[in-house]
PDB file of N, CA and C in Angstrom:
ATOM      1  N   UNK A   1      25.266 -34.103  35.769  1.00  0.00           N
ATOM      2  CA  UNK A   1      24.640 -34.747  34.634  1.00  0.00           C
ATOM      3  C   UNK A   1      23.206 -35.123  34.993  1.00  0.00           C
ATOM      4  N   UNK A   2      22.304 -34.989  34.092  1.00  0.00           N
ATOM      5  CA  UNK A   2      20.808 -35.459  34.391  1.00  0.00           C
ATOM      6  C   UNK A   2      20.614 -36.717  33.506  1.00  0.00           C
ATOM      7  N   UNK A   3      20.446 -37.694  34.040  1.00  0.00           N
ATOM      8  CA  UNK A   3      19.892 -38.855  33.251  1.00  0.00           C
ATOM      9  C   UNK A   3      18.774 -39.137  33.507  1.00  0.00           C
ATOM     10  N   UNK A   4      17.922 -40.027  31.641  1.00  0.00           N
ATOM     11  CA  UNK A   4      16.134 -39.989  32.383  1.00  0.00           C
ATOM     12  C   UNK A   4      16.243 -40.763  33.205  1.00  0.00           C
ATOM     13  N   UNK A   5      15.481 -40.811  33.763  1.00  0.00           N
ATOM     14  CA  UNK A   5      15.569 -41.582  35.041  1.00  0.00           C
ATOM     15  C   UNK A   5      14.130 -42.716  34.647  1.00  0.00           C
ATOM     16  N   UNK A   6      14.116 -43.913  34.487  1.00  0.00           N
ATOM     17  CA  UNK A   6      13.531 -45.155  34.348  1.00  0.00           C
ATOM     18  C   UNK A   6      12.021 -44.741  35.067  1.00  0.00           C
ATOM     19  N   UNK A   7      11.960 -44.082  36.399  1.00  0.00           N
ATOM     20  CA  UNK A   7      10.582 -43.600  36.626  1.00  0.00           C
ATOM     21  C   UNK A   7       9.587 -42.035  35.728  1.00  0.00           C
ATOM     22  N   UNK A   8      10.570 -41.988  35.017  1.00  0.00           N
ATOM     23  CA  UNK A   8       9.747 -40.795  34.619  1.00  0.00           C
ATOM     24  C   UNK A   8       8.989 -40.940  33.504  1.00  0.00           C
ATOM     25  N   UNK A   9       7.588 -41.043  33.421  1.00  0.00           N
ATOM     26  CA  UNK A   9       6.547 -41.064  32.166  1.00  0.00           C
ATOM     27  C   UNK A   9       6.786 -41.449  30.980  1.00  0.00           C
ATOM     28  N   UNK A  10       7.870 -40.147  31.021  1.00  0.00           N
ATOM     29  CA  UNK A  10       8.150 -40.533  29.100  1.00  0.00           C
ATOM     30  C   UNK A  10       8.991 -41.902  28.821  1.00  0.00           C
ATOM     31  N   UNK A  11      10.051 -42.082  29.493  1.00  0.00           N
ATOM     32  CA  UNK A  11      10.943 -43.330  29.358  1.00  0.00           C
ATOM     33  C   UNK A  11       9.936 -44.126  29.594  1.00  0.00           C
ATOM     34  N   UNK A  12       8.892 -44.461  30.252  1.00  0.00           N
ATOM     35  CA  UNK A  12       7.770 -45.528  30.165  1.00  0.00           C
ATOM     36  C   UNK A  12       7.309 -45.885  29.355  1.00  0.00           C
ATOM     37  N   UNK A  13       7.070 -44.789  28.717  1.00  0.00           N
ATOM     38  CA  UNK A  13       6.075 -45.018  27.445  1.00  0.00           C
ATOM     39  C   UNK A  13       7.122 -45.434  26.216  1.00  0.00           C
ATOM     40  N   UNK A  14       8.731 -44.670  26.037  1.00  0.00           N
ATOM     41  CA  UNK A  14       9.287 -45.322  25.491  1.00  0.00           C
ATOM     42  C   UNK A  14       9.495 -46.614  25.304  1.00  0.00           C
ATOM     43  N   UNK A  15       9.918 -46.845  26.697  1.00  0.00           N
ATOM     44  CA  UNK A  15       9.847 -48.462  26.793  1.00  0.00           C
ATOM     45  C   UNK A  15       9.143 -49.417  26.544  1.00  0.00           C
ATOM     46  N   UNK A  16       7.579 -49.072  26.813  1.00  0.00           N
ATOM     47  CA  UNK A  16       6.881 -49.997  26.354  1.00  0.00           C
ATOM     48  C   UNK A  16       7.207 -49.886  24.488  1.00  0.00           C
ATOM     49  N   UNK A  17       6.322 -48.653  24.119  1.00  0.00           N
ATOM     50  CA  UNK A  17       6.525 -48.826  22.665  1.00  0.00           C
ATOM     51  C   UNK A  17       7.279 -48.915  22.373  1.00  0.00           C
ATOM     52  N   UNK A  18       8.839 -49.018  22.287  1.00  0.00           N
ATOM     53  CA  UNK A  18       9.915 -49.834  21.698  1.00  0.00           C
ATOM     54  C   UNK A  18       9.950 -51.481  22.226  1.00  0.00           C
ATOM     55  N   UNK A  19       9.271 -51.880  23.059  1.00  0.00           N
ATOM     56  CA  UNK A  19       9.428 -53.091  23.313  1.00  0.00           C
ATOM     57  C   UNK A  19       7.469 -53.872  22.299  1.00  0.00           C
ATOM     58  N   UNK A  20       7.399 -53.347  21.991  1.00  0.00           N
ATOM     59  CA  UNK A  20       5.958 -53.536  20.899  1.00  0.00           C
ATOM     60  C   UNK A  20       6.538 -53.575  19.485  1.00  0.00           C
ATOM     61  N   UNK A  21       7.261 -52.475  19.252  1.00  0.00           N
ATOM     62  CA  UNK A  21       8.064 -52.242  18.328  1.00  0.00           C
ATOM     63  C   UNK A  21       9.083 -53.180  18.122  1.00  0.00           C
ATOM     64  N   UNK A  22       9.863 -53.473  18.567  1.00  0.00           N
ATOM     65  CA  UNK A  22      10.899 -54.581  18.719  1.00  0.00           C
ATOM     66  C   UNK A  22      10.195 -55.802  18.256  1.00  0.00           C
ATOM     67  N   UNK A  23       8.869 -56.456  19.029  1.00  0.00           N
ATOM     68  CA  UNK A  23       8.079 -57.385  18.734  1.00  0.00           C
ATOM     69  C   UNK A  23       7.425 -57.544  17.336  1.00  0.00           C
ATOM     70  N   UNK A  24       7.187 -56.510  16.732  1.00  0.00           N
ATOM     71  CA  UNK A  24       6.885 -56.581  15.362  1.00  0.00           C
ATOM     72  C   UNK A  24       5.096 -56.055  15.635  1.00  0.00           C
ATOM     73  N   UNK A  25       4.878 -55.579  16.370  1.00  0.00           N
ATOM     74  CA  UNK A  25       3.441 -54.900  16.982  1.00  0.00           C
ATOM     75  C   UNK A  25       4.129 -53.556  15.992  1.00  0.00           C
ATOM     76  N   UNK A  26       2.811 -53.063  16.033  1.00  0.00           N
ATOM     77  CA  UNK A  26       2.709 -51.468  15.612  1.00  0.00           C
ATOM     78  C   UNK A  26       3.361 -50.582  16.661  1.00  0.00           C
ATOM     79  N   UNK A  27       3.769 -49.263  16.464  1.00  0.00           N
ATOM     80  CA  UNK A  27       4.128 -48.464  16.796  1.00  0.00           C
ATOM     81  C   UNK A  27       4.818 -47.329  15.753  1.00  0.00           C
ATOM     82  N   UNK A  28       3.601 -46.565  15.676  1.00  0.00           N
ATOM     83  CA  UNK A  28       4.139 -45.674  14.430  1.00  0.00           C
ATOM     84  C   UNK A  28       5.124 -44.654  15.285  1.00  0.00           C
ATOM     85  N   UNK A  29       4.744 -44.174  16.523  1.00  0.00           N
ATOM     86  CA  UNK A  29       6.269 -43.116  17.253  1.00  0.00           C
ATOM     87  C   UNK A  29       7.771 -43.815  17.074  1.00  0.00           C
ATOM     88  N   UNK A  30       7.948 -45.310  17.656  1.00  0.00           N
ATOM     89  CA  UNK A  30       9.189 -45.666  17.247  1.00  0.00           C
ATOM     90  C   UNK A  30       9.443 -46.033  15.827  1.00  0.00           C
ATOM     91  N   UNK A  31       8.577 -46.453  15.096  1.00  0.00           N
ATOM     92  CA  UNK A  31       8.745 -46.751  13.687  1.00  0.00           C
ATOM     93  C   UNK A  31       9.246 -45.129  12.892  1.00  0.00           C
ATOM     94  N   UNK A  32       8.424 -44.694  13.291  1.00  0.00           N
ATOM     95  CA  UNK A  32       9.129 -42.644  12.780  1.00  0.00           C
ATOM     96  C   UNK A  32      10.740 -42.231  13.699  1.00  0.00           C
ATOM     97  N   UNK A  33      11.089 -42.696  14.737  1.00  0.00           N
ATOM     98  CA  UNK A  33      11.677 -42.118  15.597  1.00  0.00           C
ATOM     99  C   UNK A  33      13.073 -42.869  14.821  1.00  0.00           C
ATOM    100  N   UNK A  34      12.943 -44.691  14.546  1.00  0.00           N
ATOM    101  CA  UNK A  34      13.759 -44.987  14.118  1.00  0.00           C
ATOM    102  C   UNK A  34      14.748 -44.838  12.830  1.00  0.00           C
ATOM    103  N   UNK A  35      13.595 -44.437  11.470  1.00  0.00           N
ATOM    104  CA  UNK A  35      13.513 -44.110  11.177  1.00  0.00           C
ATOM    105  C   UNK A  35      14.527 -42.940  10.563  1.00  0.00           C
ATOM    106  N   UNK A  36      14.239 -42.233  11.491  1.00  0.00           N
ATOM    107  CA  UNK A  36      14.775 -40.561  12.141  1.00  0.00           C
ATOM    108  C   UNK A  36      15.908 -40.778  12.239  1.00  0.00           C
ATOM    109  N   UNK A  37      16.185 -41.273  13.267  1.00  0.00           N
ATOM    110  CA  UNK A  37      17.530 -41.516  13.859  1.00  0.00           C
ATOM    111  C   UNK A  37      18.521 -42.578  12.405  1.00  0.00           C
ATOM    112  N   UNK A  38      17.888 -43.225  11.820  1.00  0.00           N
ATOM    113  CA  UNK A  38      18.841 -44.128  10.985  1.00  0.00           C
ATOM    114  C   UNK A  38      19.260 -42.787   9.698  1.00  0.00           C
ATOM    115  N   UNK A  39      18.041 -42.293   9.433  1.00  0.00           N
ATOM    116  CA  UNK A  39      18.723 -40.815   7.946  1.00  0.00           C
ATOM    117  C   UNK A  39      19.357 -39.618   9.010  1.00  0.00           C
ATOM    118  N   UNK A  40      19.474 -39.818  10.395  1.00  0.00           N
ATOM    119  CA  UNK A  40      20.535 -38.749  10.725  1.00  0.00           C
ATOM    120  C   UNK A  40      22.112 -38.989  11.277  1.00  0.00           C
ATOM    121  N   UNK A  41      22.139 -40.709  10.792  1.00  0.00           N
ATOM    122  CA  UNK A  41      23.570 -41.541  10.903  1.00  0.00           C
ATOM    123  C   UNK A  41      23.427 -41.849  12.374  1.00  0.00           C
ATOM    124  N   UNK A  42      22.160 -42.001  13.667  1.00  0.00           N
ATOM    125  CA  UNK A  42      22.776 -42.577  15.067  1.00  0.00           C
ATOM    126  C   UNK A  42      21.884 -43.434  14.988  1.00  0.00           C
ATOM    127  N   UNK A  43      21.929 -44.705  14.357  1.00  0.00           N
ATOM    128  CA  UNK A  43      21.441 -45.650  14.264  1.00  0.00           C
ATOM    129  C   UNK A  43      21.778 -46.051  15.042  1.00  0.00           C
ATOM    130  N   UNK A  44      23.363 -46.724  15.279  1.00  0.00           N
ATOM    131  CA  UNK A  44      23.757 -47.195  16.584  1.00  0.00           C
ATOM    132  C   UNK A  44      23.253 -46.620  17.986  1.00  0.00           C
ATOM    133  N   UNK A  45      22.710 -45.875  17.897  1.00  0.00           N
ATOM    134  CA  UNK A  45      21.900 -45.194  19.020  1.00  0.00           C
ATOM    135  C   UNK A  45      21.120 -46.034  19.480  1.00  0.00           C
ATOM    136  N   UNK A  46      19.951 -46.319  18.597  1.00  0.00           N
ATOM    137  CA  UNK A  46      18.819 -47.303  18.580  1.00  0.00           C
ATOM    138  C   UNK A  46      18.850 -48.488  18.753  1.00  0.00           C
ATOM    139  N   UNK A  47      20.117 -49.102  17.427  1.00  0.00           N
ATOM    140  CA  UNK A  47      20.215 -50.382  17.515  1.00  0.00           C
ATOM    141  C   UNK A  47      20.870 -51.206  19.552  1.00  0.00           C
ATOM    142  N   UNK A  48      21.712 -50.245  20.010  1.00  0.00           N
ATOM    143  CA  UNK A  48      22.603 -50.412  21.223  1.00  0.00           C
ATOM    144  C   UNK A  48      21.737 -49.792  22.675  1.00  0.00           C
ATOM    145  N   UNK A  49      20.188 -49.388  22.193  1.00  0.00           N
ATOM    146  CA  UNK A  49      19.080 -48.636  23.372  1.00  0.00           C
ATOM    147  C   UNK A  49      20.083 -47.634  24.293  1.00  0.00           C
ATOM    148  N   UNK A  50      20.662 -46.655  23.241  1.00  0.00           N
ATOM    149  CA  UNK A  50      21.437 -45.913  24.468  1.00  0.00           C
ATOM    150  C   UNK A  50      20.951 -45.311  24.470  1.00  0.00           C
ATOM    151  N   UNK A  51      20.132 -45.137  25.832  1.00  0.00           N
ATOM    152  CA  UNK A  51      19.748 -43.704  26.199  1.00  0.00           C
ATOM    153  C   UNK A  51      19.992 -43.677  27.514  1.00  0.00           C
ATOM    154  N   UNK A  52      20.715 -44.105  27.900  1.00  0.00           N
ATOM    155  CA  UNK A  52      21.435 -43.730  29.262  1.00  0.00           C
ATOM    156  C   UNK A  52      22.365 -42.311  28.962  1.00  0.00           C
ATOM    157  N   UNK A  53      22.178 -41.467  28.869  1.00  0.00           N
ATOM    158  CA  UNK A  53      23.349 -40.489  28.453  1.00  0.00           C
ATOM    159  C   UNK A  53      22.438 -38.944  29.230  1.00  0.00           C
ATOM    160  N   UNK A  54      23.507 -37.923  28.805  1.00  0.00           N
ATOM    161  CA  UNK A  54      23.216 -36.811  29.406  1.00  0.00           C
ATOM    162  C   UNK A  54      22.134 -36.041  28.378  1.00  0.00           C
ATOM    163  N   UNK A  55      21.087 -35.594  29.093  1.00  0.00           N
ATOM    164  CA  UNK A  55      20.015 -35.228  28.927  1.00  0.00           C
ATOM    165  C   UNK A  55      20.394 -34.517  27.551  1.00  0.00           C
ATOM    166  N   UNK A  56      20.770 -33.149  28.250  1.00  0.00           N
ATOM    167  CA  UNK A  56      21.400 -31.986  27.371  1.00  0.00           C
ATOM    168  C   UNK A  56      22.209 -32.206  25.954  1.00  0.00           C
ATOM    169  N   UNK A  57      23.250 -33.521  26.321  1.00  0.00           N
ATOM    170  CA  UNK A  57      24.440 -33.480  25.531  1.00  0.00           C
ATOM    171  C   UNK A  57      23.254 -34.460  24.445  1.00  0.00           C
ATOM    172  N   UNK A  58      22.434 -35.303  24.475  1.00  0.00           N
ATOM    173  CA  UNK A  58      21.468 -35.710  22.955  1.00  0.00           C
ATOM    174  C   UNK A  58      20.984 -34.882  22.599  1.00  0.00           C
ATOM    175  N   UNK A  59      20.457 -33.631  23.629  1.00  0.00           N
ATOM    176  CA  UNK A  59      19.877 -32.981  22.813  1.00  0.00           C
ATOM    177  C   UNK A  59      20.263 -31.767  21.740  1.00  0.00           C
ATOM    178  N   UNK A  60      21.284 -31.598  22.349  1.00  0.00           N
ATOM    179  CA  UNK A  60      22.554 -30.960  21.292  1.00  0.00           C
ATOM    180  C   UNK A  60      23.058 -32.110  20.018  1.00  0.00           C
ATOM    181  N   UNK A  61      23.230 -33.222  20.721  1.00  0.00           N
ATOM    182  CA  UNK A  61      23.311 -34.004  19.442  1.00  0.00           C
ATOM    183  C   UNK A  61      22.296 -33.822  18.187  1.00  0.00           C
ATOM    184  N   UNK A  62      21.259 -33.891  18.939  1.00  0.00           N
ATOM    185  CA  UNK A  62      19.984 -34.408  17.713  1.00  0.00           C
ATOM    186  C   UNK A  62      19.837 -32.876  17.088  1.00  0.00           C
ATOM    187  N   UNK A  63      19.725 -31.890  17.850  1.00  0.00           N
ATOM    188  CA  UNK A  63      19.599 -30.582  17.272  1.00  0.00           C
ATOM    189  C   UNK A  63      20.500 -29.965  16.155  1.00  0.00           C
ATOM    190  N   UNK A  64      21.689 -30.791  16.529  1.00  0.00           N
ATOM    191  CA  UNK A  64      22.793 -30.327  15.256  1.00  0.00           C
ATOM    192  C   UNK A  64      22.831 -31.172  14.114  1.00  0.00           C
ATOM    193  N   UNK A  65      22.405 -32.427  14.476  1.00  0.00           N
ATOM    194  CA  UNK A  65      22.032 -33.557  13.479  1.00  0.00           C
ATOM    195  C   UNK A  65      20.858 -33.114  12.235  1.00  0.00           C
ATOM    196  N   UNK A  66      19.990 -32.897  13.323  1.00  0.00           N
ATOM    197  CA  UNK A  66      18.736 -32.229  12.419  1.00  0.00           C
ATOM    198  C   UNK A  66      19.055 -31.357  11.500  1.00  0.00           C
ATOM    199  N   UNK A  67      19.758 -30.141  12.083  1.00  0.00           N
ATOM    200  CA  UNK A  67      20.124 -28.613  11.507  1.00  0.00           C
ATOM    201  C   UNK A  67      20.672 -28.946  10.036  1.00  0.00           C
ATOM    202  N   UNK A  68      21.569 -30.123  10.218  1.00  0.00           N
ATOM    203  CA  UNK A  68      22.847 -30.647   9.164  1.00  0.00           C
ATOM    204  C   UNK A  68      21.554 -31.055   8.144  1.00  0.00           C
ATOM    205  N   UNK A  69      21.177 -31.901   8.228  1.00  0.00           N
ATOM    206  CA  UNK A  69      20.099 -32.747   6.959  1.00  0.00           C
ATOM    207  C   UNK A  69      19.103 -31.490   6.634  1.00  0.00           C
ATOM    208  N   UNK A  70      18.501 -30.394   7.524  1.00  0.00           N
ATOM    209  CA  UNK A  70      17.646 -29.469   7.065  1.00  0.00           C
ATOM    210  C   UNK A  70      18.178 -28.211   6.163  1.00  0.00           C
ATOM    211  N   UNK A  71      20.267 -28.259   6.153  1.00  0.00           N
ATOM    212  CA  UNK A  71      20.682 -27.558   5.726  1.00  0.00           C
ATOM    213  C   UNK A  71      20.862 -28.125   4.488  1.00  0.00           C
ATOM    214  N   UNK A  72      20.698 -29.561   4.384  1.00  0.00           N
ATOM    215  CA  UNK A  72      21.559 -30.522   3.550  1.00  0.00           C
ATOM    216  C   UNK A  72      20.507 -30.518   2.143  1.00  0.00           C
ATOM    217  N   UNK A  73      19.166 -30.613   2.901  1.00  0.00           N
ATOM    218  CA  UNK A  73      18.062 -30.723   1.865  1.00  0.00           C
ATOM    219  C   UNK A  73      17.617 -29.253   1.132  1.00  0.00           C
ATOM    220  N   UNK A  74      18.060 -28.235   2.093  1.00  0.00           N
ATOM    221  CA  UNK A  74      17.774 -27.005   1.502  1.00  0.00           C
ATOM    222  C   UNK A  74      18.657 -26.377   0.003  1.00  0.00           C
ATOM    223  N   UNK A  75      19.903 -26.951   0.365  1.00  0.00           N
ATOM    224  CA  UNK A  75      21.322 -26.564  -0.649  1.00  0.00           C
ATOM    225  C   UNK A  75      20.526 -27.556  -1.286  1.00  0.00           C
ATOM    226  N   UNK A  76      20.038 -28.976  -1.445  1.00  0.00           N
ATOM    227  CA  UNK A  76      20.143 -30.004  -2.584  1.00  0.00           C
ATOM    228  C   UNK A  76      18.767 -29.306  -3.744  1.00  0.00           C
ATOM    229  N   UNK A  77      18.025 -28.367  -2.947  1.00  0.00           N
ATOM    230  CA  UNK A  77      16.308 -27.506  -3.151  1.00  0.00           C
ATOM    231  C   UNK A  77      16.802 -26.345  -3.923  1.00  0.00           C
ATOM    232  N   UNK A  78      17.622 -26.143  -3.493  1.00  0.00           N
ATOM    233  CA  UNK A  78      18.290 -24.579  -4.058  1.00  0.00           C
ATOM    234  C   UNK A  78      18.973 -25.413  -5.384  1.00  0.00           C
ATOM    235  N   UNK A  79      20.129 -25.773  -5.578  1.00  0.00           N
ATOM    236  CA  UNK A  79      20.473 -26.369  -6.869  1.00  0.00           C
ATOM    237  C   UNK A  79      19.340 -27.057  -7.468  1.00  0.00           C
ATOM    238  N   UNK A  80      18.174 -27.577  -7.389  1.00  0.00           N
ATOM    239  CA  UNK A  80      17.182 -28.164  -8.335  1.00  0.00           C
ATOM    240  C   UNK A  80      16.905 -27.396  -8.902  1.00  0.00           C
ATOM    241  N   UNK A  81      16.558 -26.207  -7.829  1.00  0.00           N
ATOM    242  CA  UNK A  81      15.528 -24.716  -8.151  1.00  0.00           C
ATOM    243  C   UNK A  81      16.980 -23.947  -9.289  1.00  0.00           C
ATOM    244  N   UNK A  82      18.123 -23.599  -9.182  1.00  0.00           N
ATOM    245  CA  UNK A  82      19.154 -23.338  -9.929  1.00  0.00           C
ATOM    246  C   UNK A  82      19.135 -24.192 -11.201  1.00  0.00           C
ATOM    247  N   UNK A  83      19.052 -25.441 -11.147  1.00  0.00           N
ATOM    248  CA  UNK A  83      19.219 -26.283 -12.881  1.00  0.00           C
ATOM    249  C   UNK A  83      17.606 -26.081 -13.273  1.00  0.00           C
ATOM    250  N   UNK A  84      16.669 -25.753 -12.629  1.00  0.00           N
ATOM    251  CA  UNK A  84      15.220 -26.184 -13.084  1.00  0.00           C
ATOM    252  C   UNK A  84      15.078 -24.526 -14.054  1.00  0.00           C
ATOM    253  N   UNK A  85      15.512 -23.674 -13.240  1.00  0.00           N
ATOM    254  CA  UNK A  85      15.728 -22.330 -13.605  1.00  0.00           C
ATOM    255  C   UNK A  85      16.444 -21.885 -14.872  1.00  0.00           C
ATOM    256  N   UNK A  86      17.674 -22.751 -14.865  1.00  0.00           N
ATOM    257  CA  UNK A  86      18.508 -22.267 -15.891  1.00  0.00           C
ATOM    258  C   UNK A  86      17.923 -23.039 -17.258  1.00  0.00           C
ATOM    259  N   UNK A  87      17.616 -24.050 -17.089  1.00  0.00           N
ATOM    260  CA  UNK A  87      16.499 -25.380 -18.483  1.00  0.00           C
ATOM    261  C   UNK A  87      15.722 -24.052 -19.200  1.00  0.00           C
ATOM    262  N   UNK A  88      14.713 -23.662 -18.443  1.00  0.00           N
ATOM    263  CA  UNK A  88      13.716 -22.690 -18.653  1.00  0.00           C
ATOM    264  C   UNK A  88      14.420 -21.361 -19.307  1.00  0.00           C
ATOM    265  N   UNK A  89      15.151 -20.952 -18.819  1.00  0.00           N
ATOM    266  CA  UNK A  89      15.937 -19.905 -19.640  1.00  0.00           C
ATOM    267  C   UNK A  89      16.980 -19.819 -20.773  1.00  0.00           C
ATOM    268  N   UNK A  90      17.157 -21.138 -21.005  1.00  0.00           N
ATOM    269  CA  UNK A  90      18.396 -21.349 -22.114  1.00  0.00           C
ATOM    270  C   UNK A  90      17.108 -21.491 -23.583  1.00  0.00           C
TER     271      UNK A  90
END
């Protein structure tokens, strides 16, 4: 298993800006990230700071998470485009 490891750059910078963020300071990356994570249902993610976990296995999470809402909004695009279509032709 690879976990970030607390010295590496990016978890730094996480950390700080979620701890700015938390404070009620600006931070538009966690303000978008949270965001993110709350319309793809792992809120509890955020709310519980888990990111102790396996590198790979979030990123399969988030990738299939994503896929789901980009499939989700496309079908909801396609039926608009289907009733917007059929108005116009009746």
């Amino acid at each position: 298993m690879s976990y970030m490891s607390s010295s590496r750059l990016v978890r730094q910078v996480y950390q700080y800006s979620r701890s700015r963020y938390d404070a009620r300071k600006s931070s538009k990356w966690c303000k978008y990230t949270h965001a993110l994570l709350q319309e793809l249902g792992l809120e509890d993610k955020w709310l519980n700071d888990d990111t102790a976990c396996n590198e790979k296995e979030w990123d399969k999470e988030l990738r299939e998470r994503i896929q789901e809402r980009e499939e989700k909004q496309w079908l909801e695009r396609m039926q608009k485009k289907t009733k917007t279509s059929h108005i116009h032709h009746t």
